[in-house]
N, C-alpha and C. Protein backbone atom coordinates (compact mmCIF):
# COMPACT_ATOMS: atom_id res chain seq x y z
N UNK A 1 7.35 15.87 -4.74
CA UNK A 1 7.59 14.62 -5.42
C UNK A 1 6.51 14.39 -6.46
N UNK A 2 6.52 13.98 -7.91
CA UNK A 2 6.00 13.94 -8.69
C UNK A 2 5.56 12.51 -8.41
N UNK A 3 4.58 11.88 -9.61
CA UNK A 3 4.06 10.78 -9.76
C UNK A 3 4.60 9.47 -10.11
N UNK A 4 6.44 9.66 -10.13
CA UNK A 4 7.36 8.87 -10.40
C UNK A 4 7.64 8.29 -9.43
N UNK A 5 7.64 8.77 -8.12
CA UNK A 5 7.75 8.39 -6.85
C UNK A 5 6.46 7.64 -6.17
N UNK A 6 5.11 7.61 -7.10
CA UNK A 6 4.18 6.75 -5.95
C UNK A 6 4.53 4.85 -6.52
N UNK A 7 4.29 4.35 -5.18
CA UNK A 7 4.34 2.87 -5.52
C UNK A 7 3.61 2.42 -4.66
N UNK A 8 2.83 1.38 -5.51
CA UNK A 8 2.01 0.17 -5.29
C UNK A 8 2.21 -1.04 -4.19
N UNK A 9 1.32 -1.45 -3.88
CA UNK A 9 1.68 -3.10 -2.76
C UNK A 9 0.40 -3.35 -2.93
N UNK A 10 0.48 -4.97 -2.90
CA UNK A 10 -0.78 -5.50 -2.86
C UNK A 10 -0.79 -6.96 -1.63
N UNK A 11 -1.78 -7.00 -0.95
CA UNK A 11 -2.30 -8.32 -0.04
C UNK A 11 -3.13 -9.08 -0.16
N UNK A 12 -2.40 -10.32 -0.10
CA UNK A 12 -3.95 -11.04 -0.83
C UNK A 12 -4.96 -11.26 1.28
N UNK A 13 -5.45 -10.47 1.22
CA UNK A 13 -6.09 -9.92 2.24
C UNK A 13 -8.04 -10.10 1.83
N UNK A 14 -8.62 -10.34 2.75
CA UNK A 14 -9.73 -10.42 2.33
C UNK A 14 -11.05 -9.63 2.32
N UNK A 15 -11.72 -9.54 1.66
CA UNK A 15 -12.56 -8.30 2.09
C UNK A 15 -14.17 -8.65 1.87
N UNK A 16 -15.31 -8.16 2.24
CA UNK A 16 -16.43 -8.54 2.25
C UNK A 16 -17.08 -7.58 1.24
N UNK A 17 -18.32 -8.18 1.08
CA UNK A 17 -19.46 -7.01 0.62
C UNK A 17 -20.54 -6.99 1.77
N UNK A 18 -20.68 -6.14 2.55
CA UNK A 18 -21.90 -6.17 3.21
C UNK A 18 -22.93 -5.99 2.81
N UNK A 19 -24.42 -6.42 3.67
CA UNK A 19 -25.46 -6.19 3.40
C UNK A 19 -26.32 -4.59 2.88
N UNK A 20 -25.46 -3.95 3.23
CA UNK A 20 -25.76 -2.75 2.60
C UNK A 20 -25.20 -2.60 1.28
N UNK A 21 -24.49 -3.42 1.22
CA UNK A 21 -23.84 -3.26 -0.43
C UNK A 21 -22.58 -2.82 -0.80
N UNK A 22 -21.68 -2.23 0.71
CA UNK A 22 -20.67 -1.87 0.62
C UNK A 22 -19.36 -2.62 0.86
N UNK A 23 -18.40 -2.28 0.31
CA UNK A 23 -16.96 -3.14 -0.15
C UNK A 23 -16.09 -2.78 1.25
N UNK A 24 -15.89 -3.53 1.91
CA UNK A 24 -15.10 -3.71 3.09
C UNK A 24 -13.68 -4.52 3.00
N UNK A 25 -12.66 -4.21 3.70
CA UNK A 25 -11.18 -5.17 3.34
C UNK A 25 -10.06 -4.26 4.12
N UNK A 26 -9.14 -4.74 3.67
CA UNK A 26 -7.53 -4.61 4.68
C UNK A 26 -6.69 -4.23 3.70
N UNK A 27 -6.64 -3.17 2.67
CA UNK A 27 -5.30 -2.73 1.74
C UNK A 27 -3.96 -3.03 2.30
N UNK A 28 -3.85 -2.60 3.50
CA UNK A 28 -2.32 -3.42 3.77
C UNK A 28 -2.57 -3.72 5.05
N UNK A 29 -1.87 -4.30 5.59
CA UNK A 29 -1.34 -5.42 6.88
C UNK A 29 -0.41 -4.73 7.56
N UNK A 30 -0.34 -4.41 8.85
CA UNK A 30 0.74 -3.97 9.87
C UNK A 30 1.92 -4.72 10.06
N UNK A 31 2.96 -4.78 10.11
CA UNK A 31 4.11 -5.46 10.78
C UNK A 31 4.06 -6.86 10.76
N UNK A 32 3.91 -7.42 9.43
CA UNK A 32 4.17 -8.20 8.41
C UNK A 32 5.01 -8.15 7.46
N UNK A 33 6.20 -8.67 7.50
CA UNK A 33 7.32 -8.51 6.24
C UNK A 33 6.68 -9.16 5.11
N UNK A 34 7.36 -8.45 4.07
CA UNK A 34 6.75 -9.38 2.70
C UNK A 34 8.25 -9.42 2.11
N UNK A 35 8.27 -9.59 0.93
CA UNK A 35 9.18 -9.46 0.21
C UNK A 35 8.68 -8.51 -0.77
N UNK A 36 9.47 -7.78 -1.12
CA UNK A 36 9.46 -6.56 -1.67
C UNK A 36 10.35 -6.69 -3.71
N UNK A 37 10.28 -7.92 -3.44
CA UNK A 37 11.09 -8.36 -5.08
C UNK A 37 12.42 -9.07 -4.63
N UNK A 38 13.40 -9.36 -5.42
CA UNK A 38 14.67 -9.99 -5.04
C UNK A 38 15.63 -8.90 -4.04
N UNK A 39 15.30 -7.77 -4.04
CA UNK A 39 15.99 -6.46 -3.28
C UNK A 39 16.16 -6.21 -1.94
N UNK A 40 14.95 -6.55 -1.60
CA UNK A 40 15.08 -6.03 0.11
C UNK A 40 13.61 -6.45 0.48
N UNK A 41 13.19 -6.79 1.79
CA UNK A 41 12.17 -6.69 2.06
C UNK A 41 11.92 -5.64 2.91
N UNK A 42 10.03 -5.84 3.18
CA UNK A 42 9.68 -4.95 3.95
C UNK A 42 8.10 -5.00 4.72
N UNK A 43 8.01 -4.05 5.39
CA UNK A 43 6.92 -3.74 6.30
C UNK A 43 6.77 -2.49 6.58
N UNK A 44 5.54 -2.34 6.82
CA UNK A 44 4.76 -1.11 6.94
C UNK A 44 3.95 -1.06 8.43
N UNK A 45 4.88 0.07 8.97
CA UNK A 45 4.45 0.57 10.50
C UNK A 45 3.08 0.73 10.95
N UNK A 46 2.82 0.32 12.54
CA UNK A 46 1.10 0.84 12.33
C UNK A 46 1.67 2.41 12.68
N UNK A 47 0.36 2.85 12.21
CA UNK A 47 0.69 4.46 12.41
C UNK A 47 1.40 5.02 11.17
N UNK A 48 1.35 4.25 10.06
CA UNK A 48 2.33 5.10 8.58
C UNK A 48 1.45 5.52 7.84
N UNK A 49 -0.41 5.64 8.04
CA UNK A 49 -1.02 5.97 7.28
C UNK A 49 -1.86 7.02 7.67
N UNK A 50 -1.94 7.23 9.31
CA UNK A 50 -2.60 7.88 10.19
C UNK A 50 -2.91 9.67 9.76
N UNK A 51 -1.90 9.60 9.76
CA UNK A 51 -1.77 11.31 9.01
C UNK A 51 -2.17 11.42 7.49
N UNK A 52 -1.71 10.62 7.00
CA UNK A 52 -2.65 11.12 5.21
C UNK A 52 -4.07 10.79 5.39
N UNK A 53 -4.50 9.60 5.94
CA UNK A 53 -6.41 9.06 6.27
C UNK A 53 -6.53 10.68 7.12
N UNK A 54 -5.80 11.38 7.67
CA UNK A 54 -6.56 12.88 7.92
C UNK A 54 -6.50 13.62 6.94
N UNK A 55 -5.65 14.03 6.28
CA UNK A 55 -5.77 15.03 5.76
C UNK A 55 -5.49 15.10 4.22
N UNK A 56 -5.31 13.83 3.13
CA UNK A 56 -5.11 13.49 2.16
C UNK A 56 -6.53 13.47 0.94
N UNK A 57 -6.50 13.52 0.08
CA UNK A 57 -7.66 13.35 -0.65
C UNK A 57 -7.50 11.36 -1.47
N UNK A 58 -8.40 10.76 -0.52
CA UNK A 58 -7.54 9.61 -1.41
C UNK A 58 -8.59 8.65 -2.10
N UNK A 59 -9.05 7.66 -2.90
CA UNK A 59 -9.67 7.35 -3.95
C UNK A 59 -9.63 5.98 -3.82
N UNK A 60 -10.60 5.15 -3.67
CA UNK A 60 -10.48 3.70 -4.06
C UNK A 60 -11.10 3.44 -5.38
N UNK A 61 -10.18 2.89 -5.93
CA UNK A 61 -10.10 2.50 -7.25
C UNK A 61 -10.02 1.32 -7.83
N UNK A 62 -10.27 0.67 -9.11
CA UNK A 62 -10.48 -0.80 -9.00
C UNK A 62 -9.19 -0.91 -10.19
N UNK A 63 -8.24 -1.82 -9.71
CA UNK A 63 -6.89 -2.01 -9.85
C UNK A 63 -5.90 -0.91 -9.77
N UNK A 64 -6.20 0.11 -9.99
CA UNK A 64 -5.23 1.46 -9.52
C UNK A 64 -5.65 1.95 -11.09
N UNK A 65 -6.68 2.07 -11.63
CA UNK A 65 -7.29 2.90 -12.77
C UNK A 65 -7.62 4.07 -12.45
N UNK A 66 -7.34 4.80 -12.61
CA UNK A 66 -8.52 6.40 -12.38
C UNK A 66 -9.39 6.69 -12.95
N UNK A 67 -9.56 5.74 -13.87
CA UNK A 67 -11.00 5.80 -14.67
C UNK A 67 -12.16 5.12 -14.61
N UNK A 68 -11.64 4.51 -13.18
CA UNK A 68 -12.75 3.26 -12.14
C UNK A 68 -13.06 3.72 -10.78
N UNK A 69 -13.29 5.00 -10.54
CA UNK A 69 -13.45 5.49 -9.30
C UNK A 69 -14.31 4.49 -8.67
N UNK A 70 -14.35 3.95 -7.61
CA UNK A 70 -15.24 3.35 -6.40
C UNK A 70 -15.67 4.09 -6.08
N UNK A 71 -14.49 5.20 -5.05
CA UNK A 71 -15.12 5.86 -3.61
C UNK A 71 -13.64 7.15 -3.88
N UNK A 72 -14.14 7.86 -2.34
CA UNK A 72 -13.27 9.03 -2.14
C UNK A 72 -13.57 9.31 -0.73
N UNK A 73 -12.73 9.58 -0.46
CA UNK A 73 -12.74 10.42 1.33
C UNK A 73 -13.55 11.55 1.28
N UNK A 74 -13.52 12.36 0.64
CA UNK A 74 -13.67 14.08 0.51
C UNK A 74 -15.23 14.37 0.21
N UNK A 75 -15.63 13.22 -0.44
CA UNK A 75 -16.96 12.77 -0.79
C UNK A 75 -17.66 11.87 -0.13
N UNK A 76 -17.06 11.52 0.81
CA UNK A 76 -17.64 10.14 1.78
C UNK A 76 -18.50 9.13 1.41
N UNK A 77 -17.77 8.66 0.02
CA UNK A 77 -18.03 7.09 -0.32
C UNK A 77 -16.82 6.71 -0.30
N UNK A 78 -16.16 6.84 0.62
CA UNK A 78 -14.87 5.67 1.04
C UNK A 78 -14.29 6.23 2.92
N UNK A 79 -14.60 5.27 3.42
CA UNK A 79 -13.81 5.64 4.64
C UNK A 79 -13.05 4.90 5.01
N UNK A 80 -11.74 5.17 5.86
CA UNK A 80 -10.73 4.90 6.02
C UNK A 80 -10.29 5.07 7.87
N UNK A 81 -9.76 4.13 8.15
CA UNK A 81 -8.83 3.90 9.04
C UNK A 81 -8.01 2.60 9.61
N UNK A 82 -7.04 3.23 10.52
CA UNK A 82 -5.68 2.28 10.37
C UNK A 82 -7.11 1.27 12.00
N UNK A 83 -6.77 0.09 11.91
CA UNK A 83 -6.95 -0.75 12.53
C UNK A 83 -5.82 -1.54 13.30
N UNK A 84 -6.14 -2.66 14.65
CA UNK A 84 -5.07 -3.61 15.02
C UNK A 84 -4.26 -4.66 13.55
N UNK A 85 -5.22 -4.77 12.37
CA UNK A 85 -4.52 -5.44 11.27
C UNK A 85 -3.94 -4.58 10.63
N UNK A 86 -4.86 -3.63 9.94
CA UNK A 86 -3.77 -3.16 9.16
C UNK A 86 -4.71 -1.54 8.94
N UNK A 87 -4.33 -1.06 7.79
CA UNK A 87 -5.51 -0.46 6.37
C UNK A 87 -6.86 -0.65 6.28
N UNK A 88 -7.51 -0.72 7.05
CA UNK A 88 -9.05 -0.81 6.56
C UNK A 88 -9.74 0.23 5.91
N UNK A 89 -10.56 -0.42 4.83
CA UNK A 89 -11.73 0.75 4.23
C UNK A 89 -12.67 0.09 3.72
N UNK A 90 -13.59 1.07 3.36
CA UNK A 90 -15.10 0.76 3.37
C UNK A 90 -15.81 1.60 2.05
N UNK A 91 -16.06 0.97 0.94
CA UNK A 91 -16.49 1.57 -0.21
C UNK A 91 -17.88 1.80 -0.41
N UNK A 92 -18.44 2.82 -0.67
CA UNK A 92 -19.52 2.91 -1.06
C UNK A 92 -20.00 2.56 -2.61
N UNK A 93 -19.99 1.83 -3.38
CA UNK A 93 -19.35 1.77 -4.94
C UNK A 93 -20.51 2.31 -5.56
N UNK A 94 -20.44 3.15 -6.83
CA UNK A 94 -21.34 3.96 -7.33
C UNK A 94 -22.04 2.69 -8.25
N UNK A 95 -23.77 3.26 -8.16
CA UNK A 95 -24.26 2.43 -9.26
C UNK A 95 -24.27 2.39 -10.49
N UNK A 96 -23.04 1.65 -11.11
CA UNK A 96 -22.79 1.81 -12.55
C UNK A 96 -22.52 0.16 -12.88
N UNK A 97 -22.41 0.02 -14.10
CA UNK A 97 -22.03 -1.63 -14.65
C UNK A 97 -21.36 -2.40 -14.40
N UNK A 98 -20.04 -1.62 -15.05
CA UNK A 98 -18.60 -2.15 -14.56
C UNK A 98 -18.07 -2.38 -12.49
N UNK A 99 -18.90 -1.19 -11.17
CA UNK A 99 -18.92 -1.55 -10.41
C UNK A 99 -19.53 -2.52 -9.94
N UNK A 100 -20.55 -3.11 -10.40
CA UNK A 100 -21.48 -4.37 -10.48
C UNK A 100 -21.10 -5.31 -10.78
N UNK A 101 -19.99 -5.29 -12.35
CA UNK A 101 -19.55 -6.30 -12.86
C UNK A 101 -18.58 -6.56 -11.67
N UNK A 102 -17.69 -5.43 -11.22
CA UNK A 102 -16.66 -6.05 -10.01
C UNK A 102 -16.81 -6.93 -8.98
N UNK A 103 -18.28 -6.01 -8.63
CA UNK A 103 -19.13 -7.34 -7.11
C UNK A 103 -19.03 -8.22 -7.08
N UNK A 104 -19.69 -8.59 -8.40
CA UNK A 104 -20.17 -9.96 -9.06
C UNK A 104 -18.63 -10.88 -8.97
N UNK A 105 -17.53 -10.25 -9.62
CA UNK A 105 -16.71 -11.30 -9.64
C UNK A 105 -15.80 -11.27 -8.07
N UNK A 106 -16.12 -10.52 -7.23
CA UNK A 106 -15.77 -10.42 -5.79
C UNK A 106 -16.53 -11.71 -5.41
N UNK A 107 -17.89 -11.89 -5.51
CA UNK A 107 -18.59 -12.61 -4.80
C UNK A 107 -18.47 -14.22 -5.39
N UNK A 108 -17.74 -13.94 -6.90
CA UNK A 108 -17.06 -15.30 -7.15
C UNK A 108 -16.00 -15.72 -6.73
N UNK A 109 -14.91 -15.14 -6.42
CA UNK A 109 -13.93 -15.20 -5.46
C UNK A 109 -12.91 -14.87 -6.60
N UNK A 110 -13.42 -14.47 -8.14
CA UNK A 110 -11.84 -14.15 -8.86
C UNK A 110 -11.38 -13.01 -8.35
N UNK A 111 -11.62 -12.11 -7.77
CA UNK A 111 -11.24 -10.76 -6.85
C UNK A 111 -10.97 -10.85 -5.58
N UNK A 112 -9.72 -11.08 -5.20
CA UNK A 112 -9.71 -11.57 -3.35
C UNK A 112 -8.32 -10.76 -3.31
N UNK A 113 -7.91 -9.89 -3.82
CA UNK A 113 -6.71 -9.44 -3.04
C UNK A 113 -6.84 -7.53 -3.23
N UNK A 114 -6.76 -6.97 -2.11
CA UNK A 114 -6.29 -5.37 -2.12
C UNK A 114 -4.97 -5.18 -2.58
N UNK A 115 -4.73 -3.62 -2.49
CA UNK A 115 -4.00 -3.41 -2.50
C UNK A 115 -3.97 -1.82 -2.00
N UNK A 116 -2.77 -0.81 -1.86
CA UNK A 116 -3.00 0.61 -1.66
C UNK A 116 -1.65 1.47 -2.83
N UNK A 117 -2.06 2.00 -2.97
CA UNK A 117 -0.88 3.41 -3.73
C UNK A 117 -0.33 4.24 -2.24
N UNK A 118 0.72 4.50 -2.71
CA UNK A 118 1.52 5.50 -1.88
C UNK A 118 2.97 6.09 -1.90
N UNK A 119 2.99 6.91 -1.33
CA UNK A 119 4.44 7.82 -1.58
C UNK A 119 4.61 7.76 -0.26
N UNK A 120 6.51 7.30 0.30
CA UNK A 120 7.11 7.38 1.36
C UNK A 120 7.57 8.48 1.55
N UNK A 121 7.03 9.17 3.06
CA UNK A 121 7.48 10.14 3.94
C UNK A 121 8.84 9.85 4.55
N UNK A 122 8.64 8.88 4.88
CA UNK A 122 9.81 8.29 6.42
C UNK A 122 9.52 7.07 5.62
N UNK A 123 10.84 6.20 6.07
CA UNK A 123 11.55 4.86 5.94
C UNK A 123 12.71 4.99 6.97
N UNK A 124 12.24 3.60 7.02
CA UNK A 124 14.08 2.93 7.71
C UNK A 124 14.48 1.70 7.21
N UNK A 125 15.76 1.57 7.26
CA UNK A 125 16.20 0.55 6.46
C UNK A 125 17.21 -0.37 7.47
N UNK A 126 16.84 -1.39 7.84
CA UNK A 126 17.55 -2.15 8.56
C UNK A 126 18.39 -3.69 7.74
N UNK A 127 19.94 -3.24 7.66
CA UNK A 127 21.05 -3.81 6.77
C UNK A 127 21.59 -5.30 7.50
N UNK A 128 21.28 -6.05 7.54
CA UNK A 128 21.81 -7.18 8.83
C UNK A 128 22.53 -8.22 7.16
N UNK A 129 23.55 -8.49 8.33
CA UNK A 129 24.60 -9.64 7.49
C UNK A 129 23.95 -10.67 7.07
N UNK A 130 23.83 -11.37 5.79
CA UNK A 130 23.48 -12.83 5.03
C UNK A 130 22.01 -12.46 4.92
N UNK A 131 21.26 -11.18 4.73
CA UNK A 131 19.61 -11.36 4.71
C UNK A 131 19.39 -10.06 4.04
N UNK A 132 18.15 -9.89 3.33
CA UNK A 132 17.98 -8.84 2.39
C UNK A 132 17.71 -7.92 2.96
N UNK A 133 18.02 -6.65 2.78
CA UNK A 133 17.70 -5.45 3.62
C UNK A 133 16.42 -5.18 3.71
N UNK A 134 15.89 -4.77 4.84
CA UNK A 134 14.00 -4.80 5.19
C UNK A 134 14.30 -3.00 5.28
N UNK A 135 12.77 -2.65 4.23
CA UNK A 135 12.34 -1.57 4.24
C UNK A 135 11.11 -1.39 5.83
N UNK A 136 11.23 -0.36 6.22
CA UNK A 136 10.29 -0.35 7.06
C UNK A 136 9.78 1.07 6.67
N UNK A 137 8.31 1.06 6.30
CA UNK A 137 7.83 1.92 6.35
C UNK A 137 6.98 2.89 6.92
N UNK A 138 7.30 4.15 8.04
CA UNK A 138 6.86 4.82 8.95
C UNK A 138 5.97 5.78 8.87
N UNK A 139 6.39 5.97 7.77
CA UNK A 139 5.00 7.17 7.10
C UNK A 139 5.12 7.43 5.34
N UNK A 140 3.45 7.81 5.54
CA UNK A 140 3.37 7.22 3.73
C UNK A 140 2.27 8.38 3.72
N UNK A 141 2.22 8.89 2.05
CA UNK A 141 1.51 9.38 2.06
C UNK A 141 -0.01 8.50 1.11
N UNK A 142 -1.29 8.56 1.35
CA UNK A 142 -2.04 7.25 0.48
C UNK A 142 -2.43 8.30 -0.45
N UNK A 143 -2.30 7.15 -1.53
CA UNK A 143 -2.81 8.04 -2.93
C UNK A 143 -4.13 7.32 -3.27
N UNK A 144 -4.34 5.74 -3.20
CA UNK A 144 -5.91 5.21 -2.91
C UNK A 144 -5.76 3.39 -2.66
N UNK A 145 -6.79 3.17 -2.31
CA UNK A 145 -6.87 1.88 -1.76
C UNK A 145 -7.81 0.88 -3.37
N UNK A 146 -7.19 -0.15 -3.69
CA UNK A 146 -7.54 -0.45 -4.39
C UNK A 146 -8.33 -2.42 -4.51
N UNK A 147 -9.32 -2.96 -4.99
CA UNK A 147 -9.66 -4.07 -5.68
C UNK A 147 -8.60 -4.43 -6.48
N UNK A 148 -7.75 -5.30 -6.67
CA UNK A 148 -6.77 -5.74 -7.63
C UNK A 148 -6.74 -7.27 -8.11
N UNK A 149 -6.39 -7.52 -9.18
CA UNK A 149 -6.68 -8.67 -9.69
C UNK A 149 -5.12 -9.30 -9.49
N UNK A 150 -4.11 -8.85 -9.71
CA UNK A 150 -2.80 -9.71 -9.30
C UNK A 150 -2.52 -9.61 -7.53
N UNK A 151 -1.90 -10.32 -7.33
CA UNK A 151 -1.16 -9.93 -5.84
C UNK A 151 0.00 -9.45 -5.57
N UNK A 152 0.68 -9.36 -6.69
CA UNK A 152 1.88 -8.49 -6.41
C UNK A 152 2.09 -7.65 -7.63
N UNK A 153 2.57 -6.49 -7.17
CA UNK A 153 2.50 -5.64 -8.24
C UNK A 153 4.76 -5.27 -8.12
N UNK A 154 4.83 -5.50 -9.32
CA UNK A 154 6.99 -4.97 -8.82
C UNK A 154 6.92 -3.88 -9.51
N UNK A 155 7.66 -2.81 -8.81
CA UNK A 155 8.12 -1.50 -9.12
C UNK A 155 9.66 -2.35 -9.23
N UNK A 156 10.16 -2.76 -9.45
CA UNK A 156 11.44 -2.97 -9.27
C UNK A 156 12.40 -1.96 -9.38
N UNK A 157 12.80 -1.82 -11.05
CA UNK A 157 12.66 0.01 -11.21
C UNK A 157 13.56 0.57 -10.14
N UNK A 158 12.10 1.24 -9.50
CA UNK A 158 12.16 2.29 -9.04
C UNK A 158 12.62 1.62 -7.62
N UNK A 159 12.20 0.61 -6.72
CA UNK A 159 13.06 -0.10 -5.74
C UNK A 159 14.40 0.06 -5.96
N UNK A 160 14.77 -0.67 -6.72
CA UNK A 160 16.22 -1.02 -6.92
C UNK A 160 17.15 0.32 -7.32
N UNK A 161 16.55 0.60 -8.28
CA UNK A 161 17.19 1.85 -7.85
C UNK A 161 17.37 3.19 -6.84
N UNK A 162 16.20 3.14 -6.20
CA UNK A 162 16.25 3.89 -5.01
C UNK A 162 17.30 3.26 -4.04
N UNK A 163 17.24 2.05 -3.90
CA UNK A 163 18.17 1.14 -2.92
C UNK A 163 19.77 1.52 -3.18
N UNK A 164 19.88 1.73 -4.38
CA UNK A 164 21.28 1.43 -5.11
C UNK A 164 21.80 2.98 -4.73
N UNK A 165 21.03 3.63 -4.67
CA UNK A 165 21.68 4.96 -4.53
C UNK A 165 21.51 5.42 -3.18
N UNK A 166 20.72 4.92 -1.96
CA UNK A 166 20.71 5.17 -0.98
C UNK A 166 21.85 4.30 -0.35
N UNK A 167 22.35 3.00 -0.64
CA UNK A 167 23.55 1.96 -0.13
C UNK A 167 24.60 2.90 -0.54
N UNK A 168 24.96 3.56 -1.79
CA UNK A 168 25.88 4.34 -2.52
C UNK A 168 26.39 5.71 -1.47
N UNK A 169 25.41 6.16 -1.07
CA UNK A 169 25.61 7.62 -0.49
C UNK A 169 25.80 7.06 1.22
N UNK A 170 25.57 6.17 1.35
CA UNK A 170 25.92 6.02 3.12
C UNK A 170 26.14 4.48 3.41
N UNK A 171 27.34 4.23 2.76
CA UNK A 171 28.33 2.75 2.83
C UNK A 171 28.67 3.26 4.11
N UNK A 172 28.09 1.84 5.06
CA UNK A 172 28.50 1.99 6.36
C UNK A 172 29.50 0.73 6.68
N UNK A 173 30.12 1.14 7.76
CA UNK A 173 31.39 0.35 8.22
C UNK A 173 30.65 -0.96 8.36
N UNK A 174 31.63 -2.47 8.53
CA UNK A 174 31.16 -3.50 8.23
C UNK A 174 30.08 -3.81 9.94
N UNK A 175 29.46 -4.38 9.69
CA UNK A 175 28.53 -4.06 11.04
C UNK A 175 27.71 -5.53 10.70
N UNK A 176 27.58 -6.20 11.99
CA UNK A 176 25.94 -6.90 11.55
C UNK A 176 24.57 -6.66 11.08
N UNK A 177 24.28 -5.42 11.92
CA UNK A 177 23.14 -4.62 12.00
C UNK A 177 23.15 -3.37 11.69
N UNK A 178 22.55 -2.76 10.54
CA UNK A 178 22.53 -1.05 10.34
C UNK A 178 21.14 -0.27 10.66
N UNK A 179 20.99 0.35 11.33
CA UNK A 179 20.17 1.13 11.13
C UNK A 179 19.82 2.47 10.21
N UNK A 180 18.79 2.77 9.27
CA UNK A 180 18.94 4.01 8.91
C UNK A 180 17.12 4.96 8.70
N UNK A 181 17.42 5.66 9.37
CA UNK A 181 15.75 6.50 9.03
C UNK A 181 16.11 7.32 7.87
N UNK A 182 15.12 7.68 7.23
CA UNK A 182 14.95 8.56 6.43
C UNK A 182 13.75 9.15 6.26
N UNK A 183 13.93 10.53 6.21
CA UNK A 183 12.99 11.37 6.82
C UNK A 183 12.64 12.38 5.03
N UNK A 184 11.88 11.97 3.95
CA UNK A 184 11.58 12.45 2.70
C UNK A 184 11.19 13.34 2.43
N UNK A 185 10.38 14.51 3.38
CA UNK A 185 10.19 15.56 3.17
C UNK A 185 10.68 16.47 2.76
């Protein structure tokens, strides 16, 4: 899967600077629905990040720039793991300006929401009568955990059309409740 396929979420979730100087917070939230745009909603499984925080190369970044590196796994100025909330990580942020300038407006409070990048492994999609279809997401792969200045970021796009063609290829009989996994590999 190319780079057309990663998408964004953001929480307005809170995060600290500790006394050592490092950037602490919750990129996403466990088994919490959000709304996902006018399309469908969704939530993200505990356990959907478990396997890429092993073996992924992944990057915290400040709004999803790549030209704002924070931290990295591979380099151990960023560590990562899934918690009872959600996404937790822990930045080591390099001493440069612009990471300073970020602190600074962290510690003013114009910076209060995460967010993470990622590409879906597994989904399920649960279809219930009069309510928007909820994405559930089971496994993801993380591309990086990010500082973000909006709280919601819409792929719509690429939602809606993924939706439109997955409802298209498996119109199921009239039902209250649908279940469907999907397995992306």
């Amino acid at each position: 899967m190319g780079q057309s396929s990663r998408e964004y979420r953001n929480f307005n979730v809170e995060w600290r600077e500790g006394e050592d100087g490092k950037i602490r917070g919750h990129a996403a939230v466990f088994n919490i629905e959000s709304n996902a745009g006018r399309y469908f909603r969704e939530k993200v499984a505990s356990g959907a990040f478990a396997d890429s925080i092993q073996k992924d190369d992944v990057r915290a970044l400040w709004n999803h720039d790549a030209n704002y590196v924070l931290g990295r796994n591979v380099s151990s100025t960023l560590t990562l793991r899934e918690d009872a909330q959600g996404l937790y990580y822990e930045i080591d942020p390099p001493d440069t300006q612009w990471a300073r300038d970020l602190i600074v407006s962290m510690k003013r409070g114009d910076i209060t929401q995460s967010s993470f990048g990622f590409e879906v492994i597994q989904e399920e999609w649960v279809e219930e009568k009069d309510a928007l279809p909820l994405r559930i997401i089971r496994e993801a792969k993380l591309w990086d955990v990010s500082p973000v200045t909006y709280p919601f970021y819409e792929q719509t796009d690429v939602a809606m059309r993924s939706l439109d063609e997955f409802r298209n290829a498996s119109k199921p009989a009239e039902a209250e409740s649908v279940h469907h996994t999907l397995n992306l590999r």
